[in-house]
Protein backbone atom coordinates (compact mmCIF):
# COMPACT_ATOMS: atom_id res chain seq x y z
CA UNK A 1 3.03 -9.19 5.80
CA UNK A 2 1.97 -7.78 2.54
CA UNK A 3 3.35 -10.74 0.30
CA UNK A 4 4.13 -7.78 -2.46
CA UNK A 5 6.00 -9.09 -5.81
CA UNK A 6 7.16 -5.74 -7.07
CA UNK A 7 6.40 -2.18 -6.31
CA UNK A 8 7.44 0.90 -8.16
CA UNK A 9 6.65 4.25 -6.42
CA UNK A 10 7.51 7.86 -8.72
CA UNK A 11 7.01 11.12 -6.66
CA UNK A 12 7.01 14.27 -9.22
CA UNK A 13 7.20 12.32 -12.18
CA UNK A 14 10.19 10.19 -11.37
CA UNK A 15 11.02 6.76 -9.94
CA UNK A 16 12.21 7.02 -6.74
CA UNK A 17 11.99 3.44 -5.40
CA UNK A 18 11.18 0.19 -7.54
CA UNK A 19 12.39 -3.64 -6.30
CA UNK A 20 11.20 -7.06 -7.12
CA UNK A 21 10.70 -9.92 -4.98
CA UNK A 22 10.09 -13.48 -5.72
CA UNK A 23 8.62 -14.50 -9.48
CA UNK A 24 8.13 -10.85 -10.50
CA UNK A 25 11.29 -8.80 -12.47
CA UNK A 26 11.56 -5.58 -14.34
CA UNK A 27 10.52 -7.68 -17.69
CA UNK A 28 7.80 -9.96 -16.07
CA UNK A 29 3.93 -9.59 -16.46
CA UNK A 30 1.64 -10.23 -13.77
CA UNK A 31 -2.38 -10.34 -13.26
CA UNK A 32 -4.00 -7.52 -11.81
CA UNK A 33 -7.13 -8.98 -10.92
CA UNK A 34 -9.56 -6.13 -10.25
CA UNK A 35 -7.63 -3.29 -11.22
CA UNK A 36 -8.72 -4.45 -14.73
CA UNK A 37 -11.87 -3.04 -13.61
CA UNK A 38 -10.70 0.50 -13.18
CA UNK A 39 -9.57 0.30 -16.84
CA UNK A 40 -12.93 -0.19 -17.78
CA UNK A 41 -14.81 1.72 -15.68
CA UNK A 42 -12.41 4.76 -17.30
CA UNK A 43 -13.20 3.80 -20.71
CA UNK A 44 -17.03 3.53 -20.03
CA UNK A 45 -16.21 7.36 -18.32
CA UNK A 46 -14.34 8.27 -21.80
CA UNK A 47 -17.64 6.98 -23.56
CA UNK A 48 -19.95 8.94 -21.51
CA UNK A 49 -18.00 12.53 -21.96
CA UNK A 50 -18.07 12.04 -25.52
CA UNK A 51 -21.60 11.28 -25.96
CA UNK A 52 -21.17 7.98 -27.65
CA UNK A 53 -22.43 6.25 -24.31
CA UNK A 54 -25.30 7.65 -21.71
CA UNK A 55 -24.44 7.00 -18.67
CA UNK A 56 -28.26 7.46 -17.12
CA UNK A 57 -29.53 5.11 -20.18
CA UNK A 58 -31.09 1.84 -19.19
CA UNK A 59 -28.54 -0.96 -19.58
CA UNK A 60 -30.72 -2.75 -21.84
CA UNK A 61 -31.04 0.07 -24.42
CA UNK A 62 -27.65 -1.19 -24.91
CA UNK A 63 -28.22 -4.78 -24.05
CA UNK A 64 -31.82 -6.26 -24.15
CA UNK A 65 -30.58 -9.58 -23.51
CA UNK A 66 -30.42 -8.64 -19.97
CA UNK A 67 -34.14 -7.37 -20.19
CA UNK A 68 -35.29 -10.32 -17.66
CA UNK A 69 -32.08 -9.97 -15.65
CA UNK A 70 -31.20 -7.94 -12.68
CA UNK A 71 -30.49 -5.89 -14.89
CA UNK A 72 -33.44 -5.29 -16.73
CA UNK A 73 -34.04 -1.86 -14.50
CA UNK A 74 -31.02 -0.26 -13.99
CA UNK A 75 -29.06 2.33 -15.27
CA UNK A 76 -25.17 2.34 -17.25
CA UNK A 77 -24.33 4.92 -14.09
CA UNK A 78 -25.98 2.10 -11.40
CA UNK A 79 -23.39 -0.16 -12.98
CA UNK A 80 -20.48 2.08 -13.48
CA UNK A 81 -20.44 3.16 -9.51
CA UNK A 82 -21.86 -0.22 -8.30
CA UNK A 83 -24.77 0.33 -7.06
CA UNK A 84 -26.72 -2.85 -8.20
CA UNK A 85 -28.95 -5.08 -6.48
CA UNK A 86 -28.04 -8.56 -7.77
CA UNK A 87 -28.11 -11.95 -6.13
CA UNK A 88 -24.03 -12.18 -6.26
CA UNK A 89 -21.80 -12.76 -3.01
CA UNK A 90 -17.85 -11.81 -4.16
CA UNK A 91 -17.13 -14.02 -0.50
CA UNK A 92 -13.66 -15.54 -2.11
CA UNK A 93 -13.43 -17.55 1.73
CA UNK A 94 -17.17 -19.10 0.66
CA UNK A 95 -16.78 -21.95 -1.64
CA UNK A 96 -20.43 -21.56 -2.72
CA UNK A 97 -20.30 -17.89 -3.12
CA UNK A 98 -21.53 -16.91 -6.73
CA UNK A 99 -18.10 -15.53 -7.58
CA UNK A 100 -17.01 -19.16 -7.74
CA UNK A 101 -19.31 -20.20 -10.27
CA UNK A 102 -18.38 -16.94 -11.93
CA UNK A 103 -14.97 -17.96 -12.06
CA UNK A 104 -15.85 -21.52 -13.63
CA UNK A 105 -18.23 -19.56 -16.02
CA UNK A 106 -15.70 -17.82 -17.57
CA UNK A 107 -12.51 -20.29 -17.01
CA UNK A 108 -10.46 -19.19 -14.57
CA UNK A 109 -11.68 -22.06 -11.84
CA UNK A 110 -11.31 -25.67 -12.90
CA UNK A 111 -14.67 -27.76 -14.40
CA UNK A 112 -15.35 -31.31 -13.95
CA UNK A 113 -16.38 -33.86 -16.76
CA UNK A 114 -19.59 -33.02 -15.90
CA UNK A 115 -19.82 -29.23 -15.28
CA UNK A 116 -23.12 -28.59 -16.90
CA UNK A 117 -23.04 -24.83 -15.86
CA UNK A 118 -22.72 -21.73 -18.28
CA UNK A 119 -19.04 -21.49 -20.31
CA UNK A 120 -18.98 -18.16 -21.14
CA UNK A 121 -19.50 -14.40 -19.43
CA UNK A 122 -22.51 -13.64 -21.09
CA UNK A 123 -24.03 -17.16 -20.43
CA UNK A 124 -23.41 -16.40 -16.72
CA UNK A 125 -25.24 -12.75 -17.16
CA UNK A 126 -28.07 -13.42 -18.77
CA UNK A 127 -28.88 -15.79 -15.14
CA UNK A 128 -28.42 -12.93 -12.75
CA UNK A 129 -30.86 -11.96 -10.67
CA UNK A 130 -32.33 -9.02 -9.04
CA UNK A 131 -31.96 -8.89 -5.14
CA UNK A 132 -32.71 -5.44 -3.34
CA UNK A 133 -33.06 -2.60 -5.35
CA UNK A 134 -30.47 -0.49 -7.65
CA UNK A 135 -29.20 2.81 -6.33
CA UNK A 136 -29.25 2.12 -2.63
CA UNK A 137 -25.71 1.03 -1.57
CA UNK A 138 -22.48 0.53 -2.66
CA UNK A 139 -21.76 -3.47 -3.31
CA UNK A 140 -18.96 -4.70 -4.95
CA UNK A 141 -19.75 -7.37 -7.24
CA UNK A 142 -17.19 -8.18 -10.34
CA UNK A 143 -20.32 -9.21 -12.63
CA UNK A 144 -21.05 -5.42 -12.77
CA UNK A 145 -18.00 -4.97 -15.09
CA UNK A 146 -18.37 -7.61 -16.93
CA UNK A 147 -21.51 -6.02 -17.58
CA UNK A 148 -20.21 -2.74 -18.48
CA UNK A 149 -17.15 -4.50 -20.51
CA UNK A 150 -20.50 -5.74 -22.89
CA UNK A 151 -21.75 -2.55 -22.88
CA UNK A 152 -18.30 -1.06 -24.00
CA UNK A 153 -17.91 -3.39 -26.64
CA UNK A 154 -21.94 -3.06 -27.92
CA UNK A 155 -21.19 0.87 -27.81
CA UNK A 156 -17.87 0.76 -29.58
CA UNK A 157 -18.17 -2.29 -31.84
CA UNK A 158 -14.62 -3.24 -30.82
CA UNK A 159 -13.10 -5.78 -28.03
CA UNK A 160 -11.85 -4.39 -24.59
CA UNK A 161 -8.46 -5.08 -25.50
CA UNK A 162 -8.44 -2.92 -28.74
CA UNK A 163 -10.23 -0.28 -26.77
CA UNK A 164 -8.04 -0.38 -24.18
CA UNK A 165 -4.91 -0.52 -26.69
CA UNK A 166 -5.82 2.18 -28.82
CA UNK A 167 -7.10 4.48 -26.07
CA UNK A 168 -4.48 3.89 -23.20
CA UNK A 169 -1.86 1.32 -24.03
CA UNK A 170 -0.16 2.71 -27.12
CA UNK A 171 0.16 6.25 -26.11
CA UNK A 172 1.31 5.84 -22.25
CA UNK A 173 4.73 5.15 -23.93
CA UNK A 174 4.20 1.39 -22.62
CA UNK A 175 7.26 -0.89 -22.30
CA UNK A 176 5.72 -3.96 -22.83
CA UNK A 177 2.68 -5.41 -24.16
CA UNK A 178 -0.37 -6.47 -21.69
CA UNK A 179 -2.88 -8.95 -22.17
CA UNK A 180 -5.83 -9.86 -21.24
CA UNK A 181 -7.84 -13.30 -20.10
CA UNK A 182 -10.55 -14.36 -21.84
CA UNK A 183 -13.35 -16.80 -21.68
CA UNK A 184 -14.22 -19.76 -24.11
CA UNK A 185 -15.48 -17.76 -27.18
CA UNK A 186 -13.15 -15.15 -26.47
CA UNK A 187 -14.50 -12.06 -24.62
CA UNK A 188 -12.24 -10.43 -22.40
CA UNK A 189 -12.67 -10.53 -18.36
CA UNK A 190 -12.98 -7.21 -17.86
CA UNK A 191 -13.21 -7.57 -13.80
CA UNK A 192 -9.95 -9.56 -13.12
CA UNK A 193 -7.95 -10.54 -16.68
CA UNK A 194 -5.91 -7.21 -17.23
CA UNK A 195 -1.77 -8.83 -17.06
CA UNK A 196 0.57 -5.97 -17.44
CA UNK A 197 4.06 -4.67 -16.43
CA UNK A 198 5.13 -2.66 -13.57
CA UNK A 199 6.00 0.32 -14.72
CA UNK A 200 3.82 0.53 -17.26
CA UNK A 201 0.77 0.37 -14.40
CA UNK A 202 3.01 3.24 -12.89
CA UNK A 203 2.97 5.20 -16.27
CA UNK A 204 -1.02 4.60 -16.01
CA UNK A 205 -1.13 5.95 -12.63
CA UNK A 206 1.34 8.83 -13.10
CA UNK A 207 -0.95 9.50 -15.88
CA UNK A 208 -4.10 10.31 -14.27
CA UNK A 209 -1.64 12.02 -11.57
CA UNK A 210 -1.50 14.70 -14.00
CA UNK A 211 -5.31 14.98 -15.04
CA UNK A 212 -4.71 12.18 -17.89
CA UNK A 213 -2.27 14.07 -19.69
CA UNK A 214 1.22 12.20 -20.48
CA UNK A 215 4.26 12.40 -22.94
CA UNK A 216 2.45 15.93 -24.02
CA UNK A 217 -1.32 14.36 -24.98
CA UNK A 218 -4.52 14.44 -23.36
CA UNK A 219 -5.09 10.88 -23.03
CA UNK A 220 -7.66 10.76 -20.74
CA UNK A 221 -10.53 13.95 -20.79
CA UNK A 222 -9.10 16.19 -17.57
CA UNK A 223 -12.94 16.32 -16.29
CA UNK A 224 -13.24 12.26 -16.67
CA UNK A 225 -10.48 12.23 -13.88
CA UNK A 226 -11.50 14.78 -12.22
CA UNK A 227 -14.99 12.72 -11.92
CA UNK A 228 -13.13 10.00 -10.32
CA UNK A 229 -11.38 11.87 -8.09
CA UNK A 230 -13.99 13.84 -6.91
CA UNK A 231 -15.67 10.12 -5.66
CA UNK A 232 -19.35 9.51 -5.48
CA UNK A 233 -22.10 9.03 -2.70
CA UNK A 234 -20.35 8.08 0.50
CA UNK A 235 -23.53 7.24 2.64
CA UNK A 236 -23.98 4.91 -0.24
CA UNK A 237 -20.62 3.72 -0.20
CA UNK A 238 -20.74 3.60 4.23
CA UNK A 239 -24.04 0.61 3.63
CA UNK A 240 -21.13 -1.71 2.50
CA UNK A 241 -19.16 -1.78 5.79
CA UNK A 242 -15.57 -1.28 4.97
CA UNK A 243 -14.77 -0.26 8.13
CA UNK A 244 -11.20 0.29 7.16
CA UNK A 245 -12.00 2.41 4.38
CA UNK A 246 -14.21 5.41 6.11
CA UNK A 247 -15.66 7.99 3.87
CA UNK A 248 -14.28 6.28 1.07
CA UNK A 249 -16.25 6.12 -2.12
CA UNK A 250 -16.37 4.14 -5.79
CA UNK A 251 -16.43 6.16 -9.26
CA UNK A 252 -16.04 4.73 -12.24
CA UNK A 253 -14.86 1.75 -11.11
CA UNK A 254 -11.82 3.88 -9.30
CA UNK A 255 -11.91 3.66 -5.28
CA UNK A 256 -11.61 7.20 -3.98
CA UNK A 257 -10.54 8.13 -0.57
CA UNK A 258 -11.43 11.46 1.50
CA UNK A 259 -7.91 12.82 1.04
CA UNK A 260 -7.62 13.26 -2.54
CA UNK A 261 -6.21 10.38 -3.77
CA UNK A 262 -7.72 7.55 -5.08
CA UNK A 263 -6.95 3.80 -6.43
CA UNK A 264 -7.01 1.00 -8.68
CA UNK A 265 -7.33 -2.67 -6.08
CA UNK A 266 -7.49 -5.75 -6.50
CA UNK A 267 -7.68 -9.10 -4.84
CA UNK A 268 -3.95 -10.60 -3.74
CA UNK A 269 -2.37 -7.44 -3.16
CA UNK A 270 -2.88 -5.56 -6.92
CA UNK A 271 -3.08 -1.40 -6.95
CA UNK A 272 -2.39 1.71 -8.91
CA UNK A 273 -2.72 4.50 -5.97
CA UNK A 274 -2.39 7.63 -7.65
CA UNK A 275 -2.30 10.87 -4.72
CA UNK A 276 -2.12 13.99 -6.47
CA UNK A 277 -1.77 16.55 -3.89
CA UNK A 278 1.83 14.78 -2.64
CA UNK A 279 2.24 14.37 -6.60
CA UNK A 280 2.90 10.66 -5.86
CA UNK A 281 1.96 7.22 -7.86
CA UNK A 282 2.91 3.74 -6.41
CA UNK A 283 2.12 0.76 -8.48
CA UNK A 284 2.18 -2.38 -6.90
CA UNK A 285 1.73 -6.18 -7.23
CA UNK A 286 0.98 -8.97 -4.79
CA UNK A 287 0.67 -12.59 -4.18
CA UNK A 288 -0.88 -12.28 -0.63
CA UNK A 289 -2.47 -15.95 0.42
CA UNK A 290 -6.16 -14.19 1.61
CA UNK A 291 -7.71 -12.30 -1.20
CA UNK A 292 -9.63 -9.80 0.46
CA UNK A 293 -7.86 -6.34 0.66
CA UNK A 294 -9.27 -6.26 3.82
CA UNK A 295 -6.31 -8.47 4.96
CA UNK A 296 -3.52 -6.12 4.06
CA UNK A 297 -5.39 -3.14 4.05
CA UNK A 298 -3.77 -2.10 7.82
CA UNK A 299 -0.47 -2.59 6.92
CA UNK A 300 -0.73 -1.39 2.90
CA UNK A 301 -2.65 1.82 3.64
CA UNK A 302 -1.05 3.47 6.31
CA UNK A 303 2.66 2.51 4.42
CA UNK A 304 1.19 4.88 1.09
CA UNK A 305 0.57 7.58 3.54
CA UNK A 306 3.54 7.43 5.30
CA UNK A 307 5.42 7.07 2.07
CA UNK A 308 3.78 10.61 0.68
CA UNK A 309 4.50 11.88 4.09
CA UNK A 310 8.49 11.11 3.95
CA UNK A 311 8.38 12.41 0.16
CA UNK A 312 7.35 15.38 0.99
């Protein structure tokens, strides 16, 4: 039912259940789709607590190219929890849904001879447009990252991937290398590229377990993950309509849950769900044929609670 290709779940620090089905083995890489986003969303977070990025800053103090975008009022913090009004539709079952276009933009969907659309992320950006208002509602929408993956690289004056290497990667104690997709000119997709290893998206997830310490460093500032765990605005979050997802919230790119843990998700079946109070991480990846969570989400959900239930 779940279609998963490999699934590694540690409870206390330790792995106490990992198997492979399929393409996927112990040495294989696959795409996490959206969970990239969580990476960046933390990094943005890291930015913000040490005072290199403000997170209540207009996005264009960082990027005017995006003055006389949707973007050209908001805030770093409107795009960092996702609460932008942008004329975007992430519908992956409408094949004129904005995400598709997106996907062409930046070269992960196939062009024709005569695609005369934009080639690049920041092509496809600087065309956005403003629909509703900012700070309203929760809406998912992967161009907000992609956004904030600019910003990160504007702040930083280094690519996601070194950012991400330098910050995360190399001190996790990493098994493998990751990679990441990028577009014609070669930015990084911050809201789908991120291809990693199992249990190295475990060792990420056991990591902010234990307040972003690992392997005896503070990787990650304690009170950045304790931002993301403590979730956002949930009324805000409620105006989206996951009805399977009640009281749920989005922080820094991290969904959070009203029972303390919270996760990394993305489309097909990808997720880091890290639960600190049953001191449990399960790292998973997925090849389910509907994209949408929403199609798993009754079976995948209720299995992580039960699993922290039998752990404990």
């Amino acid at each position: 039912l779940t279609y998963t290709d490999g699934v590694v779940v540690m409870h206390k620090g330790k792995i106490v259940y990992e198997k492979y089905i399929g393409a996927l083995d112990t040495n294989g890489q696959h795409i996490a789709m959206s969970v990239t986003k969580s990476f960046v969303g933390t990094l943005a977070a890291m930015l913000v607590h040490e005072g290199k990025l403000d997170a209540n800053a207009p996005v264009i103090k960082y990027l005017p190219e995006l003055k006389e975008t949707a973007y050209g009022d908001a805030t770093v913090r409107q795009v960092m929890d996702m609460t932008i009004g942008v004329r975007y539709s992430e519908n992956y079952a409408d094949p004129k849904a904005e995400i598709w276009a997106y996907a062409a933009a930046v070269g992960m969907a196939p062009i024709g001879l005569d695609y005369k659309g934009p080639r690049t992320a920041y092509d496809f950006l600087v065309g956005l447009q403003k629909e509703g208002e900012h700070d309203q509602a929760f809406a998912y929408k992967t161009v907000n990252t992609e956004v904030l993956a600019w910003i990160l690289r504007r702040v930083s004056g280094k690519n996601l991937a070194t950012l991400l290497s330098e910050r995360i990667w190399q001190k996790i104690g990493a098994e493998q290398d990751a990679y990441i997709a990028v577009d014609s000119i070669g930015a990084e997709m911050g809201g789908g590229g991120l291809n990693a290893n199992l249990r190295d998206f475990a060792r990420v997830g056991e990591m902010m377990r234990l307040g972003g310490k690992f392997k005896g460093q503070q990787i990650v500032p304690a009170a950045v993950v304790a931002d993301i765990a403590n979730g956002a605005d949930k009324a805000k979050f409620a105006k989206a309509g996951y009805k399977l997802l009640p009281n749920w919230s989005y922080r820094n790119m991290w969904w959070v849950t009203d029972y303390g843990a919270y996760s990394a998700r993305g489309i097909h079946g990808q997720a880091i769900y890290v639960d600190p109070k049953n001191q449990m991480v399960i790292a998973r990846f997925g090849s389910h044929p509907i994209a949408a969570n929403a199609a798993q989400d009754p079976f995948a959900l209720p299995a992580y609670r039960a699993v922290a239930a039998h752990l404990n």
